[in-house]
C-alpha atoms as a PDB file:
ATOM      1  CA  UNK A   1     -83.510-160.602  51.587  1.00  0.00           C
ATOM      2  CA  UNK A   2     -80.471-158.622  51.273  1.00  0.00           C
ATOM      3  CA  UNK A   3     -80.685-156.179  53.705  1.00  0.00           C
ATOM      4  CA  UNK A   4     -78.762-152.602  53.845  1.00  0.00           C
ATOM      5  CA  UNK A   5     -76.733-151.739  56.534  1.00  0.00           C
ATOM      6  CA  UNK A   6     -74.091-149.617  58.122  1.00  0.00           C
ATOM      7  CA  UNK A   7     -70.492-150.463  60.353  1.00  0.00           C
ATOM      8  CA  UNK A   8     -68.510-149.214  62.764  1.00  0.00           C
ATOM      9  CA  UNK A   9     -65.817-150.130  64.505  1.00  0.00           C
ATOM     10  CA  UNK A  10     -63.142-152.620  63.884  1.00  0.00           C
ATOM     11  CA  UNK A  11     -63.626-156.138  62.482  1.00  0.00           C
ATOM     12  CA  UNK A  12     -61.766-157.878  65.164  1.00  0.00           C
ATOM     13  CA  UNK A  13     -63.894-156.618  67.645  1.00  0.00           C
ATOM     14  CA  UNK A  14     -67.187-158.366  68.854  1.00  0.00           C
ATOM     15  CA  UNK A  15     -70.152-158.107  66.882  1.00  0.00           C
ATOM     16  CA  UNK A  16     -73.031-156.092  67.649  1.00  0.00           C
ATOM     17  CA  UNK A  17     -76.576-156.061  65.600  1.00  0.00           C
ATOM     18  CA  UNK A  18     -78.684-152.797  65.980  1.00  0.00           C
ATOM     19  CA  UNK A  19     -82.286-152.273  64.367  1.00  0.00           C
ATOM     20  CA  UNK A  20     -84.123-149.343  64.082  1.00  0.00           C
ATOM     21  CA  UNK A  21     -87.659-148.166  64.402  1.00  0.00           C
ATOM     22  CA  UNK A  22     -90.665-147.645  62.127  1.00  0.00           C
ATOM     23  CA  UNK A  23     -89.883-145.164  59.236  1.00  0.00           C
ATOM     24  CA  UNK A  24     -86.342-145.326  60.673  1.00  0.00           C
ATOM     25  CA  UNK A  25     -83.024-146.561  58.947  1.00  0.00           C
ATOM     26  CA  UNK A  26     -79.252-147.356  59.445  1.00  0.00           C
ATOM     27  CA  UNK A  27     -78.854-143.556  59.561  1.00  0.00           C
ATOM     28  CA  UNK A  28     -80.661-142.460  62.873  1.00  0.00           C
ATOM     29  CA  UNK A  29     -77.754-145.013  64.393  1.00  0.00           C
ATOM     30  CA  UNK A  30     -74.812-142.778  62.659  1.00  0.00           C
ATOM     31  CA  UNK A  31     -73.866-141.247  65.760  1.00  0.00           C
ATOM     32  CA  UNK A  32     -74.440-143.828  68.666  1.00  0.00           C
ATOM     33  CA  UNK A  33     -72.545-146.705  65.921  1.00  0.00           C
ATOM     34  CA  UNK A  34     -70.126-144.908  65.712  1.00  0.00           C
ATOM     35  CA  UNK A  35     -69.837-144.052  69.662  1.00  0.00           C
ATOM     36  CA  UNK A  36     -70.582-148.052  69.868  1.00  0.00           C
ATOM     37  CA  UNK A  37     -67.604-148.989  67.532  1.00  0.00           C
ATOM     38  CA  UNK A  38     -65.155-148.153  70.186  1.00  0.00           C
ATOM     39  CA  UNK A  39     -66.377-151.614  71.850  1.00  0.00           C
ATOM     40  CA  UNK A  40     -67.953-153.590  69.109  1.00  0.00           C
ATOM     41  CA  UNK A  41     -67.905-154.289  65.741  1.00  0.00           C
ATOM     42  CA  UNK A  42     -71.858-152.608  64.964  1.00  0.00           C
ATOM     43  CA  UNK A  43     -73.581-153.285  62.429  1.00  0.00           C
ATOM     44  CA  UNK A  44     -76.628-150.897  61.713  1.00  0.00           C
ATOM     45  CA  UNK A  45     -79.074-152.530  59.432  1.00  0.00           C
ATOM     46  CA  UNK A  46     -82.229-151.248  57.783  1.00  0.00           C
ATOM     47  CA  UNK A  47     -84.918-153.435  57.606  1.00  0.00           C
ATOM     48  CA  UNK A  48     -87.036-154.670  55.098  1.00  0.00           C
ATOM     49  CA  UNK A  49     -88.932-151.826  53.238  1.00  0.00           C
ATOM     50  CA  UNK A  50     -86.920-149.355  54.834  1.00  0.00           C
ATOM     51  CA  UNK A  51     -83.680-147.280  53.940  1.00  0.00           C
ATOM     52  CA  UNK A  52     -81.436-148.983  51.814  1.00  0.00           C
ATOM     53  CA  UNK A  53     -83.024-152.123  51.797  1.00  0.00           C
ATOM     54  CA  UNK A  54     -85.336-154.322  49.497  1.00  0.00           C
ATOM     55  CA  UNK A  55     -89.245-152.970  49.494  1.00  0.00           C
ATOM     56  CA  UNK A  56     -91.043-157.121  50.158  1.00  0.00           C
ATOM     57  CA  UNK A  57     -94.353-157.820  51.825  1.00  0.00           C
ATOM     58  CA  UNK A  58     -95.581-159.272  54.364  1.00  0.00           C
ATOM     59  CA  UNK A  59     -93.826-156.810  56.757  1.00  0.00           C
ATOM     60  CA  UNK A  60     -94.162-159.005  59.738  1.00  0.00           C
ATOM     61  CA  UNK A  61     -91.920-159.340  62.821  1.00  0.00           C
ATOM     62  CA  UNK A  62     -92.364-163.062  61.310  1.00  0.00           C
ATOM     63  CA  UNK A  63     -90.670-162.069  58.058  1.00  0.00           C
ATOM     64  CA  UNK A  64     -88.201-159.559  59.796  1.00  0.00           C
ATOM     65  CA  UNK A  65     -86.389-162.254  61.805  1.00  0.00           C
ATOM     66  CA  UNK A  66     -86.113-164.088  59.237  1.00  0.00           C
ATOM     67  CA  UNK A  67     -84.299-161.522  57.004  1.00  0.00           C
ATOM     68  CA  UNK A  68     -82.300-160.618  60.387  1.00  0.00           C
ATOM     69  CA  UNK A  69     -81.179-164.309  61.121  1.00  0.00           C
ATOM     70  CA  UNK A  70     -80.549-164.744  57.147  1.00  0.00           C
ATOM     71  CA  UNK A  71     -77.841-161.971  57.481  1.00  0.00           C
ATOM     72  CA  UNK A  72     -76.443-163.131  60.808  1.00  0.00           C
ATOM     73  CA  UNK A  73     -75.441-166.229  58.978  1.00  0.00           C
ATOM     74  CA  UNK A  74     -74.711-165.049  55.795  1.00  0.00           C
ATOM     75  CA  UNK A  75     -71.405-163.306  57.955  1.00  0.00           C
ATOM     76  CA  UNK A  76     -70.769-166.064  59.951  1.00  0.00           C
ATOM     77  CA  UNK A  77     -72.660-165.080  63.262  1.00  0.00           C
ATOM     78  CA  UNK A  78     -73.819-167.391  64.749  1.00  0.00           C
ATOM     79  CA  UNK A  79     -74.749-164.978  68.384  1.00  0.00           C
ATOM     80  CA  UNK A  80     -74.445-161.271  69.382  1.00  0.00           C
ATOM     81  CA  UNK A  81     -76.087-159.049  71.362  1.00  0.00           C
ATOM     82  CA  UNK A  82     -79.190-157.443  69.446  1.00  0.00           C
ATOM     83  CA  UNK A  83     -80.301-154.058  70.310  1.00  0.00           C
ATOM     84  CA  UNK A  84     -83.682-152.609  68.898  1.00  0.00           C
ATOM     85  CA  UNK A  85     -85.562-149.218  68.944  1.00  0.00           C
ATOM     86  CA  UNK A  86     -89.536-149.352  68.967  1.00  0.00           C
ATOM     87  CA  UNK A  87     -90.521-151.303  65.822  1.00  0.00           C
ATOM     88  CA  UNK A  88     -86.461-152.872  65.811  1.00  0.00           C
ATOM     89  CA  UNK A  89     -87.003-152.897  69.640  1.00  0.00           C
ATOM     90  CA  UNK A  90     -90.195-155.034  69.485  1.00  0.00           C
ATOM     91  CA  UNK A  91     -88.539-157.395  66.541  1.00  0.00           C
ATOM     92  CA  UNK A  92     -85.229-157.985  69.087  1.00  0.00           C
ATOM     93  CA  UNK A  93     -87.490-159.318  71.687  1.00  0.00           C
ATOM     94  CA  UNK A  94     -89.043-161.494  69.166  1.00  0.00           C
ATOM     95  CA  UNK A  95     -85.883-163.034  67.867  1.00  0.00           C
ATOM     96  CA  UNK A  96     -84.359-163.265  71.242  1.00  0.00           C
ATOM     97  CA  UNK A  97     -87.744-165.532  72.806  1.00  0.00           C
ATOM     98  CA  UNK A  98     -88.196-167.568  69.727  1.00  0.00           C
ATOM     99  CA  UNK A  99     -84.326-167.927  68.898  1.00  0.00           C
ATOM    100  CA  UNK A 100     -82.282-167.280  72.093  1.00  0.00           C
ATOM    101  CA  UNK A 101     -79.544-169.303  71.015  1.00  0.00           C
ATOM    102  CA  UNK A 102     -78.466-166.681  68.972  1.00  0.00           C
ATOM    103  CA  UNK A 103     -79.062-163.439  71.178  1.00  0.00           C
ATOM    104  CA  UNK A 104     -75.940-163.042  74.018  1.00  0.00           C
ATOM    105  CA  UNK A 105     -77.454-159.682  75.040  1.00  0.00           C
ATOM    106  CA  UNK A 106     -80.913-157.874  74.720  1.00  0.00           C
ATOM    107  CA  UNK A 107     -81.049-154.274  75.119  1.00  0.00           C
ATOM    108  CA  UNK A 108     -84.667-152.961  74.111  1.00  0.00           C
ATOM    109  CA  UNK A 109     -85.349-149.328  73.154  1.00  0.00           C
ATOM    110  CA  UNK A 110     -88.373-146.956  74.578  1.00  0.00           C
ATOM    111  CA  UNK A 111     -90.399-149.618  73.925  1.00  0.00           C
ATOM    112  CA  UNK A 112     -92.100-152.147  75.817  1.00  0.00           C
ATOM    113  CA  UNK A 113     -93.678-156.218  74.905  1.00  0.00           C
ATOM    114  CA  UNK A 114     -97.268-154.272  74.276  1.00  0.00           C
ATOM    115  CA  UNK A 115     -99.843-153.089  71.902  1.00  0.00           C
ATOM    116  CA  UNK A 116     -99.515-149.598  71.040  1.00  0.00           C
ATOM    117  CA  UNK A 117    -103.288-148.884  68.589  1.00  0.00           C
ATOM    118  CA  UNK A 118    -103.508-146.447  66.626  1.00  0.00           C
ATOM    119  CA  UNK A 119    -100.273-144.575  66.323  1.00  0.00           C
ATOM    120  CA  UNK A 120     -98.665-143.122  62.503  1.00  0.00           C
ATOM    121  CA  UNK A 121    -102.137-143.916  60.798  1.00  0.00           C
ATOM    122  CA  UNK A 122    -101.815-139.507  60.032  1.00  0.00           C
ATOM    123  CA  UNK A 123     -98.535-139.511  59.651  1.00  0.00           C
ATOM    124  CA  UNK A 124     -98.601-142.225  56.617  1.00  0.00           C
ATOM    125  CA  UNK A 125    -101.609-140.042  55.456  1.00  0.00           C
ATOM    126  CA  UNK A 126     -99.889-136.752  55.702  1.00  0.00           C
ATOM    127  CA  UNK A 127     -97.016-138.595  53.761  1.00  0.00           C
ATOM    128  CA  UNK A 128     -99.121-139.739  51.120  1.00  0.00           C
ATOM    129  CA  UNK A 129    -100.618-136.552  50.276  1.00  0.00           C
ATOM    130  CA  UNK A 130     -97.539-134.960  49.235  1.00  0.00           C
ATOM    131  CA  UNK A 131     -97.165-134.587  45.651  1.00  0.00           C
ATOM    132  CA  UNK A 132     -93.910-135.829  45.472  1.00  0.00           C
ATOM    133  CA  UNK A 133     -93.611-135.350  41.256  1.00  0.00           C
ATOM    134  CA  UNK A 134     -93.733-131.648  41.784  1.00  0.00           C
ATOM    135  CA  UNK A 135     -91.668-131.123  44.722  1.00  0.00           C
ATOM    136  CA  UNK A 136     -89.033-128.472  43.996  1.00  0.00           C
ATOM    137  CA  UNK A 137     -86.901-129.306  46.897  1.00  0.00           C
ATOM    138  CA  UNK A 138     -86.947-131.081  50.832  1.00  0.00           C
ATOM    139  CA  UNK A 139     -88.262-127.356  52.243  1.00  0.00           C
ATOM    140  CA  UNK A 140     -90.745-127.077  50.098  1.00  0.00           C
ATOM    141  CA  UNK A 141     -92.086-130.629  51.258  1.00  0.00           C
ATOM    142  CA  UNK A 142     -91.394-129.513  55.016  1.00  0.00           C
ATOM    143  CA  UNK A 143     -93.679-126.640  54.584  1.00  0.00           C
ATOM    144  CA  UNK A 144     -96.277-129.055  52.505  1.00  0.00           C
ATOM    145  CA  UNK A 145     -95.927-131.255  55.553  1.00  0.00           C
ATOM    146  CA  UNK A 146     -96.102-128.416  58.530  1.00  0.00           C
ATOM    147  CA  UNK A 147    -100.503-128.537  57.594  1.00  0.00           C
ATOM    148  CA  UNK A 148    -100.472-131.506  58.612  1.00  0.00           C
ATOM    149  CA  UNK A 149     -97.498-132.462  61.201  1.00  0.00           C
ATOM    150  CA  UNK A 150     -96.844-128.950  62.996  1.00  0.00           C
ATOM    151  CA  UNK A 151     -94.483-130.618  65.255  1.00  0.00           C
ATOM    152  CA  UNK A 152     -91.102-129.180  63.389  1.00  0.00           C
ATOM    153  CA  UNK A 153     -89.164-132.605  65.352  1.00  0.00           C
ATOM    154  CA  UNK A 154     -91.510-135.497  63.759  1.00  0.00           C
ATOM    155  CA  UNK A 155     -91.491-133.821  59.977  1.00  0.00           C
ATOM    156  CA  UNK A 156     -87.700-133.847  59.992  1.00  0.00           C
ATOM    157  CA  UNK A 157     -87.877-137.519  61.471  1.00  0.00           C
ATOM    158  CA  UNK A 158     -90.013-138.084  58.742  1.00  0.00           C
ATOM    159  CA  UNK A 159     -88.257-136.353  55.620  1.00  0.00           C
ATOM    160  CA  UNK A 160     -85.359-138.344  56.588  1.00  0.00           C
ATOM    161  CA  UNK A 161     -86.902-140.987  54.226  1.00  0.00           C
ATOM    162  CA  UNK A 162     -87.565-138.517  51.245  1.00  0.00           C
ATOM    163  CA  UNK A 163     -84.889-139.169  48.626  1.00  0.00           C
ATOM    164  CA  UNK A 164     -84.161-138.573  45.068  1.00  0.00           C
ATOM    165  CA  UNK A 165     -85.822-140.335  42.652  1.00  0.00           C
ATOM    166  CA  UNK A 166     -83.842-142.885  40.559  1.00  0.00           C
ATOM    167  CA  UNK A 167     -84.295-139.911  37.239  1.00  0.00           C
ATOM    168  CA  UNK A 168     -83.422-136.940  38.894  1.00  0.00           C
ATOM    169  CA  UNK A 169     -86.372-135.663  38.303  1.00  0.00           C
ATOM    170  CA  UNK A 170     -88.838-135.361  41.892  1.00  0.00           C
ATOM    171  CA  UNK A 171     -88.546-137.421  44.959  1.00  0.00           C
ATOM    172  CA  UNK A 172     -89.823-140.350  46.151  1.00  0.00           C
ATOM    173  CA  UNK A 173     -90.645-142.038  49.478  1.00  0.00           C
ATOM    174  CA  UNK A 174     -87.107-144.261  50.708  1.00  0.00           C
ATOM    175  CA  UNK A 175     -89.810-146.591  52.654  1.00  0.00           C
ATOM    176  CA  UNK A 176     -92.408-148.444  51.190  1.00  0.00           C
ATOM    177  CA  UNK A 177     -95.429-146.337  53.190  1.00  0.00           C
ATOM    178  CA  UNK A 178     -98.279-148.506  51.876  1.00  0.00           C
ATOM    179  CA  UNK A 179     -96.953-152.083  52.953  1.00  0.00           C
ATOM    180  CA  UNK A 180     -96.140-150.494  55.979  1.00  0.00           C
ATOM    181  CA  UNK A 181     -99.644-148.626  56.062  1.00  0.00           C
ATOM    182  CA  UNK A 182    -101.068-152.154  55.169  1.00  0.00           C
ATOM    183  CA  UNK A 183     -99.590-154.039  57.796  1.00  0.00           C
ATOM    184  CA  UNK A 184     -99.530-151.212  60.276  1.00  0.00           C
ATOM    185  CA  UNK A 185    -102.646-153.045  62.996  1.00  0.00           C
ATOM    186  CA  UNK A 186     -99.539-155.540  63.250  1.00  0.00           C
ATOM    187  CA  UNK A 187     -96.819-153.925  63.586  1.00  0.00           C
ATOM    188  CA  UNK A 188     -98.364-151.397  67.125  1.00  0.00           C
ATOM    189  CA  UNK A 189     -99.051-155.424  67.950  1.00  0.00           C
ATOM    190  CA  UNK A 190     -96.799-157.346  70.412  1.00  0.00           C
ATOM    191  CA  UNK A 191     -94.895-160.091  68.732  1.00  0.00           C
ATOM    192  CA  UNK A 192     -94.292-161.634  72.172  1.00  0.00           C
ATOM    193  CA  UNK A 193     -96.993-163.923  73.472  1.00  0.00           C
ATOM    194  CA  UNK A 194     -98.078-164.619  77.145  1.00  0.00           C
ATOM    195  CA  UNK A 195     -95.495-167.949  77.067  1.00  0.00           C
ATOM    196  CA  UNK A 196     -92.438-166.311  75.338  1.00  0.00           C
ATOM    197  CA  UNK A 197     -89.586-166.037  77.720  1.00  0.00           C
ATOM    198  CA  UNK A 198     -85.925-164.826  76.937  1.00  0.00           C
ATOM    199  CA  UNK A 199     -83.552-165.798  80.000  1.00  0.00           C
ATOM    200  CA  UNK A 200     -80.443-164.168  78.992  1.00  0.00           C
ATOM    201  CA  UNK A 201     -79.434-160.725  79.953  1.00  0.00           C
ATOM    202  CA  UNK A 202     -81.967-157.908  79.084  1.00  0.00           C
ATOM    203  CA  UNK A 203     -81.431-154.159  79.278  1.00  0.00           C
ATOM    204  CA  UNK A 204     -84.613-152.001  78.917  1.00  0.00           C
ATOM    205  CA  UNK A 205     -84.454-148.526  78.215  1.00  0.00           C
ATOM    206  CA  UNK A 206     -86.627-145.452  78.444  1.00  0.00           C
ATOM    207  CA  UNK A 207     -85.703-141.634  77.067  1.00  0.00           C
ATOM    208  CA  UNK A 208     -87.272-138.410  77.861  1.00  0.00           C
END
């Protein structure tokens, strides 16, 4: 898995791994990276079925740190600190219990080692609906989308993943919605079970 990503900072500088949430990418880091790069060398990725990045099933936090790890070694890293947000927050904590020989650092994201049921099932649906062929342009899917998401914040979150499509002609969804639909009752899951344990340092933290 060749996975997308974004960097900041300078290359002498120590690494730092971010990953972002569900229906996230590389691009909601843009301005904290970049803020981060004056310490560390940050790389941004997007994970599988998401941004940049190959469309693959399963999408499990199984198959995540594995394409996470992959790309650690493919540029020679062998540990860093790994920071995650929600979905990427919930995938850190993974890698760091199962592989903590290769996490200095965890710093978790308004998120917490929990099941959270139920939550984007409407928002894939309200996604899906759109009839993304005829589209003229991104605010005439906004106002498709308003029926359906009125909260003006969460539809721009959302069209962040509308893009182009490859013939010019229409858009198309950036992230593969029905693998992640499919595999959704997994991913509000908690990849970390009762006897997981991650000893090093561990930052939690919680916006408003």
């Amino acid at each position: 898995m060749d996975l997308s990503f974004r960097e900041f900072g300078v290359s002498d500088a120590p690494p730092l791994v971010v990953l972002h949430g569900l229906l996230g990418s590389s691009r909601n880091w843009q301005m904290a990276g970049s803020d981060l790069g004056e310490r560390f060398h940050v790389f941004c990725l997007d994970l599988r079925n998401h941004g940049q990045s190959p469309h693959a099933v399963p999408h499990s936090y199984d198959a995540m740190k594995v394409d996470v790890l992959e790309w650690m070694d493919c540029r020679g890293i062998d540990s860093c600190p790994l920071m995650g947000h929600s979905m990427g927050g919930k995938l850190a904590m993974k890698i760091a219990c199962d592989s903590p020989d290769r996490v200095q650092r965890l710093i978790v994201v308004d998120i917490a080692p929990k099941s959270y049921p139920n939550s984007h099932d409407s928002e894939y649906e309200a996604m899906k609906a759109l009839d993304l062929e005829t589209l003229s342009s991104r605010r005439d899917a906004d106002r498709q989308l308003e029926l359906s998401v009125p909260d003006w914040g969460k539809r721009q979150f959302l069209l962040t993943n509308l893009a182009r499509s490859e013939s010019g002609n229409g858009f198309r969804w950036a992230a593969n919605i029905d693998a992640l639909e499919e595999n959704q009752r997994e991913i509000e899951a908690s990849p970390v079970r009762s006897g997981d344990r991650y000893e090093g340092e561990t930052l939690f933290l919680l916006g408003e």
